[in-house]
Protein backbone atom coordinates (compact mmCIF):
# COMPACT_ATOMS: atom_id res chain seq x y z
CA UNK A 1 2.29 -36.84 -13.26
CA UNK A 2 -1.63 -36.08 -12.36
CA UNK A 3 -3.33 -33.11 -13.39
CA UNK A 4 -3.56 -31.84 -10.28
CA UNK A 5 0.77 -32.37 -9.89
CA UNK A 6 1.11 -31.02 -13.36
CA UNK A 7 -1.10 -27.81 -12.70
CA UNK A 8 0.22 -27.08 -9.26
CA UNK A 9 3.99 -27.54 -10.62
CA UNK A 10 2.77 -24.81 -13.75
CA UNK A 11 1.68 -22.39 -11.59
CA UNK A 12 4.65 -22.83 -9.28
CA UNK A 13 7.43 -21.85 -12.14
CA UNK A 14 4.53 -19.07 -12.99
CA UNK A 15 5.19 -17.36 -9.28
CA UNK A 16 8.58 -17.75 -9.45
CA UNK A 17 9.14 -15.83 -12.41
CA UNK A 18 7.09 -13.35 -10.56
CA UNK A 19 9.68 -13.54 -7.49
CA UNK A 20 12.55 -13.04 -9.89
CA UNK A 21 10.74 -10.03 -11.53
CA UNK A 22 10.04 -8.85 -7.98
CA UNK A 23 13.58 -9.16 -6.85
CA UNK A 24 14.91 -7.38 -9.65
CA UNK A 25 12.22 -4.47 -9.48
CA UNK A 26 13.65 -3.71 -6.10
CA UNK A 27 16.97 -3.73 -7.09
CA UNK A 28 15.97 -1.22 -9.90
CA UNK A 29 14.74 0.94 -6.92
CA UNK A 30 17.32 1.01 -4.73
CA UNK A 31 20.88 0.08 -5.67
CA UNK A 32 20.68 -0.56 -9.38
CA UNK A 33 23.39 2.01 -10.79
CA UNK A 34 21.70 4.42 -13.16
CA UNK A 35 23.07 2.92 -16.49
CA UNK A 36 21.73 -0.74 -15.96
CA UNK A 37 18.03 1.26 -16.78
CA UNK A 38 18.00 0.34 -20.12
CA UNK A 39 19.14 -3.35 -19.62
CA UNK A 40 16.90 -3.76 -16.79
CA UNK A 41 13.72 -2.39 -18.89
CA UNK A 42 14.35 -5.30 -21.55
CA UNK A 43 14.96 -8.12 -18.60
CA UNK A 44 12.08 -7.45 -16.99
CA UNK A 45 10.42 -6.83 -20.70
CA UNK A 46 11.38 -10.57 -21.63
CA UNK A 47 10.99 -12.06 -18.21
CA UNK A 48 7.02 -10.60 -18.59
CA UNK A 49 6.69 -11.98 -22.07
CA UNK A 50 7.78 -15.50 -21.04
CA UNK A 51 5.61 -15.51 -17.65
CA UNK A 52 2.66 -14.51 -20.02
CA UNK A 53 3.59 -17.22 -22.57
CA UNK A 54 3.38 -19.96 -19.67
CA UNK A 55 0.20 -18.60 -18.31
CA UNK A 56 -1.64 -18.45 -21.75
CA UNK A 57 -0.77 -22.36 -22.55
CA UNK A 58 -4.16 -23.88 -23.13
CA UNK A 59 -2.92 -27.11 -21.74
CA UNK A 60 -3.06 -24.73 -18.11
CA UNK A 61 -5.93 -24.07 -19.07
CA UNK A 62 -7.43 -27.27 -19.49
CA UNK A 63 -6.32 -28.27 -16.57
CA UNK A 64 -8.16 -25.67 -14.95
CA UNK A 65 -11.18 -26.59 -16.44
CA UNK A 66 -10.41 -30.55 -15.41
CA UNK A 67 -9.88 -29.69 -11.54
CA UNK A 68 -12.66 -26.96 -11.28
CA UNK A 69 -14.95 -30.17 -11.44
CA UNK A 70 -12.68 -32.20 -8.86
CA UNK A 71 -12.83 -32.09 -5.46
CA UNK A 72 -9.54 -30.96 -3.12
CA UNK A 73 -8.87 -29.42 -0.16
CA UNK A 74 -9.73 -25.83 0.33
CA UNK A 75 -6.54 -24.18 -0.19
CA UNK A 76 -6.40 -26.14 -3.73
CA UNK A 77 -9.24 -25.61 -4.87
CA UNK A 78 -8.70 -21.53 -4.04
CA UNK A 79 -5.79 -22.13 -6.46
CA UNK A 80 -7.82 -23.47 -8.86
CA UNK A 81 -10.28 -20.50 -8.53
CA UNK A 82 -7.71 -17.64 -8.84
CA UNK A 83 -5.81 -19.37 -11.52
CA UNK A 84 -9.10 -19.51 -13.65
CA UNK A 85 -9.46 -15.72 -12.90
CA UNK A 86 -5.72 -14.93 -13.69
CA UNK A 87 -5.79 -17.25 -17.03
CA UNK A 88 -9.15 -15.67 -18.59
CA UNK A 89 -7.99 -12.30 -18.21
CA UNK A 90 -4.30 -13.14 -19.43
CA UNK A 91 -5.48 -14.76 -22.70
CA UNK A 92 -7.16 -11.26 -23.36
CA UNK A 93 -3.61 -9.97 -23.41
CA UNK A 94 -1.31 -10.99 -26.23
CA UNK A 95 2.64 -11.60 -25.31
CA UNK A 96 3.79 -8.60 -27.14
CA UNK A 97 1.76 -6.14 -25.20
CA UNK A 98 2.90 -7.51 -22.26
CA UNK A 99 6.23 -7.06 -22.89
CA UNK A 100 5.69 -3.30 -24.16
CA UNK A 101 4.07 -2.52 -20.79
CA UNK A 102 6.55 -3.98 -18.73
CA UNK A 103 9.12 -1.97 -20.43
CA UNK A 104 7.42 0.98 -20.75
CA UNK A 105 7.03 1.00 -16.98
CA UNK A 106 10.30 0.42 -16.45
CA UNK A 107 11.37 3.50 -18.56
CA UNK A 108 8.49 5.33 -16.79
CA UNK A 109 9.61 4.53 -13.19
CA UNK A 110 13.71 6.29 -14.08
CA UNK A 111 11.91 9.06 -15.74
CA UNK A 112 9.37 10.09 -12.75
CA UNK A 113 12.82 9.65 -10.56
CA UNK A 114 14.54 12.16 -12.42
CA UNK A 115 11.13 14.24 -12.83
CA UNK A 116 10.50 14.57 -8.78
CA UNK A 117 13.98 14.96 -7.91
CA UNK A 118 13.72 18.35 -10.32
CA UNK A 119 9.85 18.41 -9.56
CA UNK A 120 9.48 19.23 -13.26
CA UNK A 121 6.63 17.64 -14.57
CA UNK A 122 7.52 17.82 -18.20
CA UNK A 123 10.32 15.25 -17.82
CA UNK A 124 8.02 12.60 -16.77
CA UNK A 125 4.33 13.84 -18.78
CA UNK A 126 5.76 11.82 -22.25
CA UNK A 127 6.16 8.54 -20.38
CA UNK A 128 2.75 9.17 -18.46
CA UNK A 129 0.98 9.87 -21.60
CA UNK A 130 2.47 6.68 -22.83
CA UNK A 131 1.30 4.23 -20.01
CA UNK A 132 -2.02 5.87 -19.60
CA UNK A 133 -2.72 4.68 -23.76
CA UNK A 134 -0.86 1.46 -22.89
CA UNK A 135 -3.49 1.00 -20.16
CA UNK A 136 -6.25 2.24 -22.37
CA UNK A 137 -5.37 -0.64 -24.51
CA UNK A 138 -5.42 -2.87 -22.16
CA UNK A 139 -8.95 -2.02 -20.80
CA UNK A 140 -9.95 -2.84 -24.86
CA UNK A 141 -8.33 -6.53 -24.70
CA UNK A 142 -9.86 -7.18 -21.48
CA UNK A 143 -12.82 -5.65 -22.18
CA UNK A 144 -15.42 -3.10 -20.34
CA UNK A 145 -18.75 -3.85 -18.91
CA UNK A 146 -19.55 -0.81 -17.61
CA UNK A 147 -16.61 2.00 -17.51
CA UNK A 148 -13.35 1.74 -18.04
CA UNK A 149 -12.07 2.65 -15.07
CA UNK A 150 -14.32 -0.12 -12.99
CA UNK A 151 -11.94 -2.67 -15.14
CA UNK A 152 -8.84 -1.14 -13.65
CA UNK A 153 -10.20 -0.86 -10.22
CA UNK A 154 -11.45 -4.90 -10.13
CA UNK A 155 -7.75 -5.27 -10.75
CA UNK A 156 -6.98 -4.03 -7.36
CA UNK A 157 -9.71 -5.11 -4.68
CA UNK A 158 -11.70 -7.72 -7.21
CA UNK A 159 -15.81 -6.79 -7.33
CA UNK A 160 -15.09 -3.00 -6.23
CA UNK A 161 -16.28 -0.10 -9.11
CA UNK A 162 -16.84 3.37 -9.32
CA UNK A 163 -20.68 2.84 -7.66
CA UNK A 164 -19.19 0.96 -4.67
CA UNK A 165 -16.28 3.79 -4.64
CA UNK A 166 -18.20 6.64 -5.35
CA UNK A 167 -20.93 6.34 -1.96
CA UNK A 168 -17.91 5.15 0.03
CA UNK A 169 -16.06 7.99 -0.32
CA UNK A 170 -18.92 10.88 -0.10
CA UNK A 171 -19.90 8.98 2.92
CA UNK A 172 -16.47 9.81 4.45
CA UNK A 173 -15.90 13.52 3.41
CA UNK A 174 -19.13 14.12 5.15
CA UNK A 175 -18.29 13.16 8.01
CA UNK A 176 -14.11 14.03 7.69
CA UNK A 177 -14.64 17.26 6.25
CA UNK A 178 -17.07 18.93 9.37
CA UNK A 179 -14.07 16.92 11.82
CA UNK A 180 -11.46 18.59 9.96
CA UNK A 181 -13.48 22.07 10.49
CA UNK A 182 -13.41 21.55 13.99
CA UNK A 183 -10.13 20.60 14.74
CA UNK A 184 -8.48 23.86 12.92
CA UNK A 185 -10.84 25.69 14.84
CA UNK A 186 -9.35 24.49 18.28
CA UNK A 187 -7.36 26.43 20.38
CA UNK A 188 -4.92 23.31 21.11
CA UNK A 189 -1.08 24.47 20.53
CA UNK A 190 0.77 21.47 18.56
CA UNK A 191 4.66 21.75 19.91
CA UNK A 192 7.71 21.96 17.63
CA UNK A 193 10.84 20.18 16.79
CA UNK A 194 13.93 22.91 17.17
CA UNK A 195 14.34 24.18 14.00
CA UNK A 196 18.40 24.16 14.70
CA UNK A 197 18.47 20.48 15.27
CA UNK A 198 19.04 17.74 13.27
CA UNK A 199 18.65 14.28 13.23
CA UNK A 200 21.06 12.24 11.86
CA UNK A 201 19.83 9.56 9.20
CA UNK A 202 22.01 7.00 10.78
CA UNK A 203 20.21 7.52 14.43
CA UNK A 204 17.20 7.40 12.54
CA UNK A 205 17.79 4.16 11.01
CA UNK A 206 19.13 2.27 14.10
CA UNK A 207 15.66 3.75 15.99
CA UNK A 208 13.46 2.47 13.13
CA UNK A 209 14.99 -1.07 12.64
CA UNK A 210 14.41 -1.42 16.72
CA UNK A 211 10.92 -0.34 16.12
CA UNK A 212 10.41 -2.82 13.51
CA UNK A 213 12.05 -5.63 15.57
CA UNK A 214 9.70 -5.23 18.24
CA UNK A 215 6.52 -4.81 15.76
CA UNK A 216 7.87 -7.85 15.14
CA UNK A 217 10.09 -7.99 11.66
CA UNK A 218 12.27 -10.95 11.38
CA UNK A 219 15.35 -9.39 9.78
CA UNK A 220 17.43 -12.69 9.35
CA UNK A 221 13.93 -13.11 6.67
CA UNK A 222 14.08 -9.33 4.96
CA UNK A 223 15.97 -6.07 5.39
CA UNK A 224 15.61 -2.03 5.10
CA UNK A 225 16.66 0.02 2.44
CA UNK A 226 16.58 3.35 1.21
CA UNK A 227 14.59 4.38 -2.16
CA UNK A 228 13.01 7.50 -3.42
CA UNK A 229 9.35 6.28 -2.32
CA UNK A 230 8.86 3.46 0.72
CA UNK A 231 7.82 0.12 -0.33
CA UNK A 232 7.45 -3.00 0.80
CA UNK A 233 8.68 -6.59 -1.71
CA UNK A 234 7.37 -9.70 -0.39
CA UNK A 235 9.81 -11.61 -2.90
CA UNK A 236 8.59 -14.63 -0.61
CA UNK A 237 8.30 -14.99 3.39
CA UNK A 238 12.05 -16.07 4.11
CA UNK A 239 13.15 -12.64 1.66
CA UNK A 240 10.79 -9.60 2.33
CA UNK A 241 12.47 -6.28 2.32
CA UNK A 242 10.84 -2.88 2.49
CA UNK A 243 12.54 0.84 2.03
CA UNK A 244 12.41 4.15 3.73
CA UNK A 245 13.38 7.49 3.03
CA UNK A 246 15.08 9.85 5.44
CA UNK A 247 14.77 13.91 6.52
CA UNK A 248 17.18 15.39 8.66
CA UNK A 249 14.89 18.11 10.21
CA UNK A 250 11.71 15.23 10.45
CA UNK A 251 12.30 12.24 12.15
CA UNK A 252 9.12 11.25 12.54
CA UNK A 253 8.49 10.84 8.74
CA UNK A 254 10.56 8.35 8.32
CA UNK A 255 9.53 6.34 11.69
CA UNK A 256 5.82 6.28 10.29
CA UNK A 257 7.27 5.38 7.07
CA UNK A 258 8.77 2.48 8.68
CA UNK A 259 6.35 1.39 11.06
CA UNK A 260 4.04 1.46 7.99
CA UNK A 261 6.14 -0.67 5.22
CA UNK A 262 7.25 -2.84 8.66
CA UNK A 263 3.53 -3.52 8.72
CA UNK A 264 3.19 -4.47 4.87
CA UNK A 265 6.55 -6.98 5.51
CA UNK A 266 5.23 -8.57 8.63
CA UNK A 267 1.90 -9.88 6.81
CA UNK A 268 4.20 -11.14 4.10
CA UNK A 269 6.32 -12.61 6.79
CA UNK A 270 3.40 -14.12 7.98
CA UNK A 271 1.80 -16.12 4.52
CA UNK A 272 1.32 -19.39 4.18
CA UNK A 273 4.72 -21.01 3.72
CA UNK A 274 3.10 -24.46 2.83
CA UNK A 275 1.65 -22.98 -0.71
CA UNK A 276 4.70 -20.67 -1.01
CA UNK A 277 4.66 -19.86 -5.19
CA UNK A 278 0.58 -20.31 -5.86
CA UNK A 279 -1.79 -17.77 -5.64
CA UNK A 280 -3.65 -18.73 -2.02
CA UNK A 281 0.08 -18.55 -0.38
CA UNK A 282 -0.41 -14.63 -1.96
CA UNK A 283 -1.47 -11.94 0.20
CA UNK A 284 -5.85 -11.82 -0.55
CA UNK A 285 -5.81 -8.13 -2.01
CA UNK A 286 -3.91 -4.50 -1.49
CA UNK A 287 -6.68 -3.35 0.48
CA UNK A 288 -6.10 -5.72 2.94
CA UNK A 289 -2.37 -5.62 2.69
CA UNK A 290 -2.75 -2.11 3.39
CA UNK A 291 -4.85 -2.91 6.38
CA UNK A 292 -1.70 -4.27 7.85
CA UNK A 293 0.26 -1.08 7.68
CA UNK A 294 -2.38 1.06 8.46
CA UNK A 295 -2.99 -0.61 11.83
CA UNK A 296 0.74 -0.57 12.65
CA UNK A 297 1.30 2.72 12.03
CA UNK A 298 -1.39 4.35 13.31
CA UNK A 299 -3.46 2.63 15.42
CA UNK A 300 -0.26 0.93 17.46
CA UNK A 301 2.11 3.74 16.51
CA UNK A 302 0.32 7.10 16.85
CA UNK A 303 -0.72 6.35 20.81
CA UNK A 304 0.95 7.77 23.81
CA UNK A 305 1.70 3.92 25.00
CA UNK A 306 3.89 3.51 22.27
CA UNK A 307 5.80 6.30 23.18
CA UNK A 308 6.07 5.18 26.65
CA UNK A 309 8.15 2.40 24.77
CA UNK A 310 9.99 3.76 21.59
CA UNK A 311 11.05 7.25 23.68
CA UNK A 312 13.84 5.39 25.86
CA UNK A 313 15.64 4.06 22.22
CA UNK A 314 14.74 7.81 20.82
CA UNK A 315 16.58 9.55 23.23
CA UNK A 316 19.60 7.13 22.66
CA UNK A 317 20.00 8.28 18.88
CA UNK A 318 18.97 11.89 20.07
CA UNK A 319 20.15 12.78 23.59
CA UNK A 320 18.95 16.24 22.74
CA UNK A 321 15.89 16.45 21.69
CA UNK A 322 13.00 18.19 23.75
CA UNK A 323 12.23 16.05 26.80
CA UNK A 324 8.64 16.08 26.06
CA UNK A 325 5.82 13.42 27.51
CA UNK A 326 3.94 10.86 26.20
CA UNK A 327 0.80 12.42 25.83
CA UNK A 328 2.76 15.74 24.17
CA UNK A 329 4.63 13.06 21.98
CA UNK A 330 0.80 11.78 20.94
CA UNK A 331 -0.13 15.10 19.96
CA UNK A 332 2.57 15.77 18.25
CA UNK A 333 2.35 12.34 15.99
CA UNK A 334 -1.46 13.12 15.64
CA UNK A 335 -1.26 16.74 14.32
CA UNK A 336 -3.90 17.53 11.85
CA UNK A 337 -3.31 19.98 9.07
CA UNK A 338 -4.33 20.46 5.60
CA UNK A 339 -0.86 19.50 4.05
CA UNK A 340 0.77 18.38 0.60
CA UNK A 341 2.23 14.59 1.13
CA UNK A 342 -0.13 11.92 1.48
CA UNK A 343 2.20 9.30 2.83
CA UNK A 344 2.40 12.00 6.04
CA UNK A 345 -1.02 13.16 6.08
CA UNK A 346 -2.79 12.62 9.44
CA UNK A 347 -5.51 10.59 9.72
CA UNK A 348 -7.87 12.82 8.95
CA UNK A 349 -7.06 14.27 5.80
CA UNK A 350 -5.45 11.24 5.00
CA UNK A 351 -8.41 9.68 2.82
CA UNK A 352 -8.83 12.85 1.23
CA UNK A 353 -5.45 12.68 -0.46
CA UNK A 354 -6.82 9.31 -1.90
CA UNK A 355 -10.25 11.33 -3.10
CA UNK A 356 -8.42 13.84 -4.99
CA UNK A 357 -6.24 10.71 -6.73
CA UNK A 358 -9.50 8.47 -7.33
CA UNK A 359 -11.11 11.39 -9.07
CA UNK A 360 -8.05 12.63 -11.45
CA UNK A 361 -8.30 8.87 -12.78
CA UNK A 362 -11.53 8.47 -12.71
CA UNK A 363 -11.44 11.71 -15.02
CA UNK A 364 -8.27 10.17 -16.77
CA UNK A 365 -10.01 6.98 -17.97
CA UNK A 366 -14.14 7.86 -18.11
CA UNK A 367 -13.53 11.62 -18.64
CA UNK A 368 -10.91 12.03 -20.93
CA UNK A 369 -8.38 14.31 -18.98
CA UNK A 370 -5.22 15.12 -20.43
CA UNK A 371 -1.98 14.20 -19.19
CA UNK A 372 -0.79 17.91 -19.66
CA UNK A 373 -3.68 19.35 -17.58
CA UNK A 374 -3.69 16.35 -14.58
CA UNK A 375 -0.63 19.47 -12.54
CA UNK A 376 -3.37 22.20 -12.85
CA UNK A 377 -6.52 19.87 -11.86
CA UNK A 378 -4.13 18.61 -8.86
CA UNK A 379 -3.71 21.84 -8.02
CA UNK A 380 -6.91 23.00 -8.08
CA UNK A 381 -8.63 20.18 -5.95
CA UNK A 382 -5.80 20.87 -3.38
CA UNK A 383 -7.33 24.60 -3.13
CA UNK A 384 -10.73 23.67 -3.38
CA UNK A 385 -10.25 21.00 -0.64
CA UNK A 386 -7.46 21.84 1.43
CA UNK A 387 -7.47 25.54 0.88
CA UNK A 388 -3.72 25.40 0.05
CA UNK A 389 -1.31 26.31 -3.23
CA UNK A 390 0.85 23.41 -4.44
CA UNK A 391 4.09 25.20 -4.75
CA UNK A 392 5.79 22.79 -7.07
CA UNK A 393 5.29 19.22 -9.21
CA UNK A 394 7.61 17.33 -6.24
CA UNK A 395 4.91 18.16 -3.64
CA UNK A 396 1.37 17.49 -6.39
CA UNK A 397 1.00 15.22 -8.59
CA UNK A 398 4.86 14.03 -8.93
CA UNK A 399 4.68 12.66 -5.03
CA UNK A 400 3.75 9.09 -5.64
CA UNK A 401 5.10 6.05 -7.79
CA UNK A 402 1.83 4.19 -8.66
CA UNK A 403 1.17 5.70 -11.93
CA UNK A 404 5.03 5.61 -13.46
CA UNK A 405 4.19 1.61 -12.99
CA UNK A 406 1.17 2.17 -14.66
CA UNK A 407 -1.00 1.03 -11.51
CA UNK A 408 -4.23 3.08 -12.20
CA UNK A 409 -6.91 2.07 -9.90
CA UNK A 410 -4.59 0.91 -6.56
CA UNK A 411 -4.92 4.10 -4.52
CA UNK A 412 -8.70 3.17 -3.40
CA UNK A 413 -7.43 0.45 -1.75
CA UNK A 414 -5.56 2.58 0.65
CA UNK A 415 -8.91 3.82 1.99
CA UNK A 416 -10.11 0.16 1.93
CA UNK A 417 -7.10 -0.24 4.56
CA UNK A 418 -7.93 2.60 7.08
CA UNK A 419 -11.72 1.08 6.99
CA UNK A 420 -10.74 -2.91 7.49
CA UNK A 421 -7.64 -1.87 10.04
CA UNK A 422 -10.61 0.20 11.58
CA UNK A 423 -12.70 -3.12 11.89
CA UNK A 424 -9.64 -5.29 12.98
CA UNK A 425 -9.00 -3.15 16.19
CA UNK A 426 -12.67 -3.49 17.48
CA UNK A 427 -12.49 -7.22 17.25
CA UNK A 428 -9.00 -7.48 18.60
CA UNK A 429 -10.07 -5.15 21.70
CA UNK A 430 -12.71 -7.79 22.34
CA UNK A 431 -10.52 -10.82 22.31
CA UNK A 432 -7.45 -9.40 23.79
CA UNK A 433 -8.57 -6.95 26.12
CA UNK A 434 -7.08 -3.31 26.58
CA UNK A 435 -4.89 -2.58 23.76
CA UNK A 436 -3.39 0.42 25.39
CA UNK A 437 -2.05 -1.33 28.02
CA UNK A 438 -0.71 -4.24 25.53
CA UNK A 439 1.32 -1.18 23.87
CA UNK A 440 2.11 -0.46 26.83
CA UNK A 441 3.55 -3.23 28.03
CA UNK A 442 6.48 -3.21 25.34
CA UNK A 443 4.98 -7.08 24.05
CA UNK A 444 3.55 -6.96 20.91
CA UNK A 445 3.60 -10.25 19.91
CA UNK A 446 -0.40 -11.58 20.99
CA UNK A 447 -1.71 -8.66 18.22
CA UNK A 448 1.17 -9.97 15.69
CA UNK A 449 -0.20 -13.58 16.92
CA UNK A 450 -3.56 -12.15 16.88
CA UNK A 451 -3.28 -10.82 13.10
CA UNK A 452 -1.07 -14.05 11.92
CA UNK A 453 -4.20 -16.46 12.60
CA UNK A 454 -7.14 -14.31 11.27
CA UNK A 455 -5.12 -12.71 8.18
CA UNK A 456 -1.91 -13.74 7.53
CA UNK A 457 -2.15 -17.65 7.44
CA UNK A 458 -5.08 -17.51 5.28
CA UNK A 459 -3.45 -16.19 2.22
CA UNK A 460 -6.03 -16.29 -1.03
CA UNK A 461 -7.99 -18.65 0.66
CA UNK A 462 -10.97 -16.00 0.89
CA UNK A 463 -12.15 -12.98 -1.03
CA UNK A 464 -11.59 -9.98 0.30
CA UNK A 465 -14.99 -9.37 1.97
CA UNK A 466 -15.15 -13.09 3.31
CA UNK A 467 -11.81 -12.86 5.14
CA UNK A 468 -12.52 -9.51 7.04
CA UNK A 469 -16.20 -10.86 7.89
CA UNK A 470 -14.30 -14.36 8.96
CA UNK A 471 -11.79 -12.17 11.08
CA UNK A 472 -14.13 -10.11 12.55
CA UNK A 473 -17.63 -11.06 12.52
CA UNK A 474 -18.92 -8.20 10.47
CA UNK A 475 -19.17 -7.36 6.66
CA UNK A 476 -16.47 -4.68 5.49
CA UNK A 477 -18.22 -0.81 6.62
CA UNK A 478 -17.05 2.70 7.17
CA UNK A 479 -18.69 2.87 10.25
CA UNK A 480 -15.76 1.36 12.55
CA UNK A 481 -13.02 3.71 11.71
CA UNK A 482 -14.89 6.94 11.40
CA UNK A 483 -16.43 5.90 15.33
CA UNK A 484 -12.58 5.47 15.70
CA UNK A 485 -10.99 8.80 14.12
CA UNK A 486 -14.20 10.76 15.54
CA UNK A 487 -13.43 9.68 19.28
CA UNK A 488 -9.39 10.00 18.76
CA UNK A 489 -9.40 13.56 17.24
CA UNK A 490 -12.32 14.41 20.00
CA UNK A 491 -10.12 13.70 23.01
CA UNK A 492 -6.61 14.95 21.45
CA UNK A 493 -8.02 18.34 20.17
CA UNK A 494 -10.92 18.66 23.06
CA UNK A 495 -13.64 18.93 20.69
């Protein structure tokens, strides 16, 4: 076997261990029963330790070092690149640590279950505590530059710190915060749901998976569940599956939810099947992957055009709800209010949820917040910026997953999303024409097609930065989605 045989076949068992750890961290999230958590924490405890073991072997690493010197196709040598990445930070890490994080995630995940369902904070603060020292530690072994928080965010979106973050987002509260003003001081009426009616979660699901089919989702290659936060696992393109969660009196929460994860699974759908188990048949970064979903649900989803489609299946699940039109049902999806949940927020306030998380671990990691103060500093920054009380822990700082799986630095990347899904839509309007009227016109498939040649096919083979300038002729900038939100939010609310 050559070296470049031997590496390709290491770092094929090294992503399949990471599919079987994948497969078996959605199962823990949807249907595993609630005594397989201890059993599950060790599996996924050894199954860490052993991927680490094989991606620590110097002989990988030689062979890094041999074929960094070679020449190979373009999608091989992108292997080669990210592997030498992925192996000099791993070697940092020793095996045992590994496996304590991995388990003390898992641990962490049942315990901030059990914490939001009785939004009591106290139930989950001993395992945060815990994985906020574990990742301490693992700043130390990997080693800090400038702050520690910079090494967790180059985790997420590689080359991004606090002084790339830090601009960014000032840039965009000056300009959200004024459009925010201005929209709760319009006169514009947004209508109600009946508060008598209900909407049965079985309706809801058979409207949401014909939503998803016509995004696009192949469901003979992935399926919808139900778990306590949506998420989408690419386990690999022929197996993607992605979860919802339902309310009765809110339909519409779970249809974004959908649309959004439906996004997330159709750019995994979409990867490079060819180089399938290596890291350039990977999705390029989160803030891309979230790109996906944000254009989906909002920039396809949130238009009267797509109503003009999805209301005909609607009113099959719900033959009673209010026989409102398109442009009502637009205003309705694009309501704008200060508001607890992130994963609903509007557009507007949307980024601002991700402020408020960005500074509490910002403070976490270069400030030294406590874990038992992180409710009341929540709290506060939701007064200070939204000018509302957090009633309880379920609604603040218990709402999302990220940091019971110890994934401290991640929310940035939604912003990065809104700004490259921003960036996306300009170019597609200028090779595909009209995109209203493609909504419209109930065929989806030339943006999916669209999307599937600039993003999806190209895996790893880019950074970041390169792939969004390759896809649309520009350098990643603000200035495309706030021109976007600005003119939306103008014409909806008559500003």
């Amino acid at each position: 076997m050559g070296d470049k045989e031997e590496f390709m076949s290491r770092v094929n068992d090294l992503y399949r261990f990471e599919a079987i750890q994948g497969h078996l961290g959605w199962d823990q999230e949807t249907i595993m029963p609630a005594k397989g958590a201890k059993a599950r924490g060790e599996i996924l405890a050894w199954l860490a330790s052993q991927r680490h073991d094989r991606l620590i072997d110097s002989k990988l690493g030689e062979l890094i070092t041999k074929l960094e010197d070679q020449n190979h196709d373009d999608f091989f040598m992108a292997n080669v690149r990210e592997m030498r990445r992925k192996y000099d930070e791993a070697v940092k890490l020793p095996t045992e640590f590994v496996s304590e994080f991995t388990k003390a995630r898992s641990e962490a995940l049942i315990a901030w279950q059990k914490a939001r369902s009785e939004s009591d904070f106290s139930l989950f603060a001993p395992h945060l505590e815990s994985m906020v020292k574990l990742t301490q530690q693992k700043v130390e072994y990997l080693g800090c530059e400038s702050t520690p928080y910079d090494v967790l965010l180059d985790e997420y979106e590689v080359g991004m710190t606090v002084e790339d973050y830090d601009p960014l987002f000032s840039g965009l509260k000056k300009r959200l915060v004024p459009l925010l003003s201005k929209i709760m001081d319009s006169n514009i009426e947004i209508p109600r749901l009946p508060e008598d009616m209900t909407f049965h979660v079985d309706g809801q699901e058979e409207f949401c998976k014909k939503v998803s089919n016509a995004m696009g989702f192949d469901f003979d290659a992935g399926r919808m569940d139900r778990s306590t936060h949506p998420f989408c696992a690419g386990l690999w393109p022929e197996d993607t599956r992605f979860t919802t969660r339902f309310d009765e009196k809110d339909p519409f929460s779970c249809l974004y939810a959908v649309m959004h994860e439906s996004g997330h699974g159709l750019y995994e759908q979409g990867l490079p099947r060819d180089h399938s188990y290596s890291p350039v048949g990977m999705a390029v970064s989160l803030g891309v992957h979230e790109s996906q979903s944000r254009f989906w649900e909002n920039q396809i989803g949130r238009t009267a055009n797509f109503w003009k489609i999805a209301m005909p299946w609607f009113k099959e699940e719900f033959p009673d709800c209010p026989d409102w039109d398109f442009e009502t049902l637009d205003l309705v999806a694009n309501e704008v209010k200060p508001d607890f949940i992130r994963v609903e927020a509007d557009e507007v306030t949307y980024n601002l949820h991700i402020m408020i998380r960005y500074e509490i671990e910002k403070l976490i990691f270069n400030g030294g917040l406590q874990v038992k103060d992180i409710p009341s500093t929540w709290n506060k920054m939701m007064k200070d910026w939204f000018g509302i009380e957090v009633p309880n822990d379920s609604l603040g700082c218990l709402q999302d997953i990220h940091w019971s799986m110890g994934a401290f630095g991640y929310f940035p990347t939604y912003t990065l999303g809104n700004l490259y899904a921003a960036q996306l839509l300009q170019k597609m309007v200028e090779d595909l024409g009209d995109i209203d009227q493609i909504i419209g016109s109930g065929d989806w498939s030339n943006m999916l097609d669209w999307l599937r040649e600039r993003i999806h096919a190209k895996g790893s083979l880019m950074t970041p930065a390169e792939l969004i300038k390759s896809a649309t002729g520009d350098a990643p900038n603000p200035e495309p989605f706030l021109d976007y939100v600005e003119k939306k939010y103008s014409k909806l609310y008559r500003l």
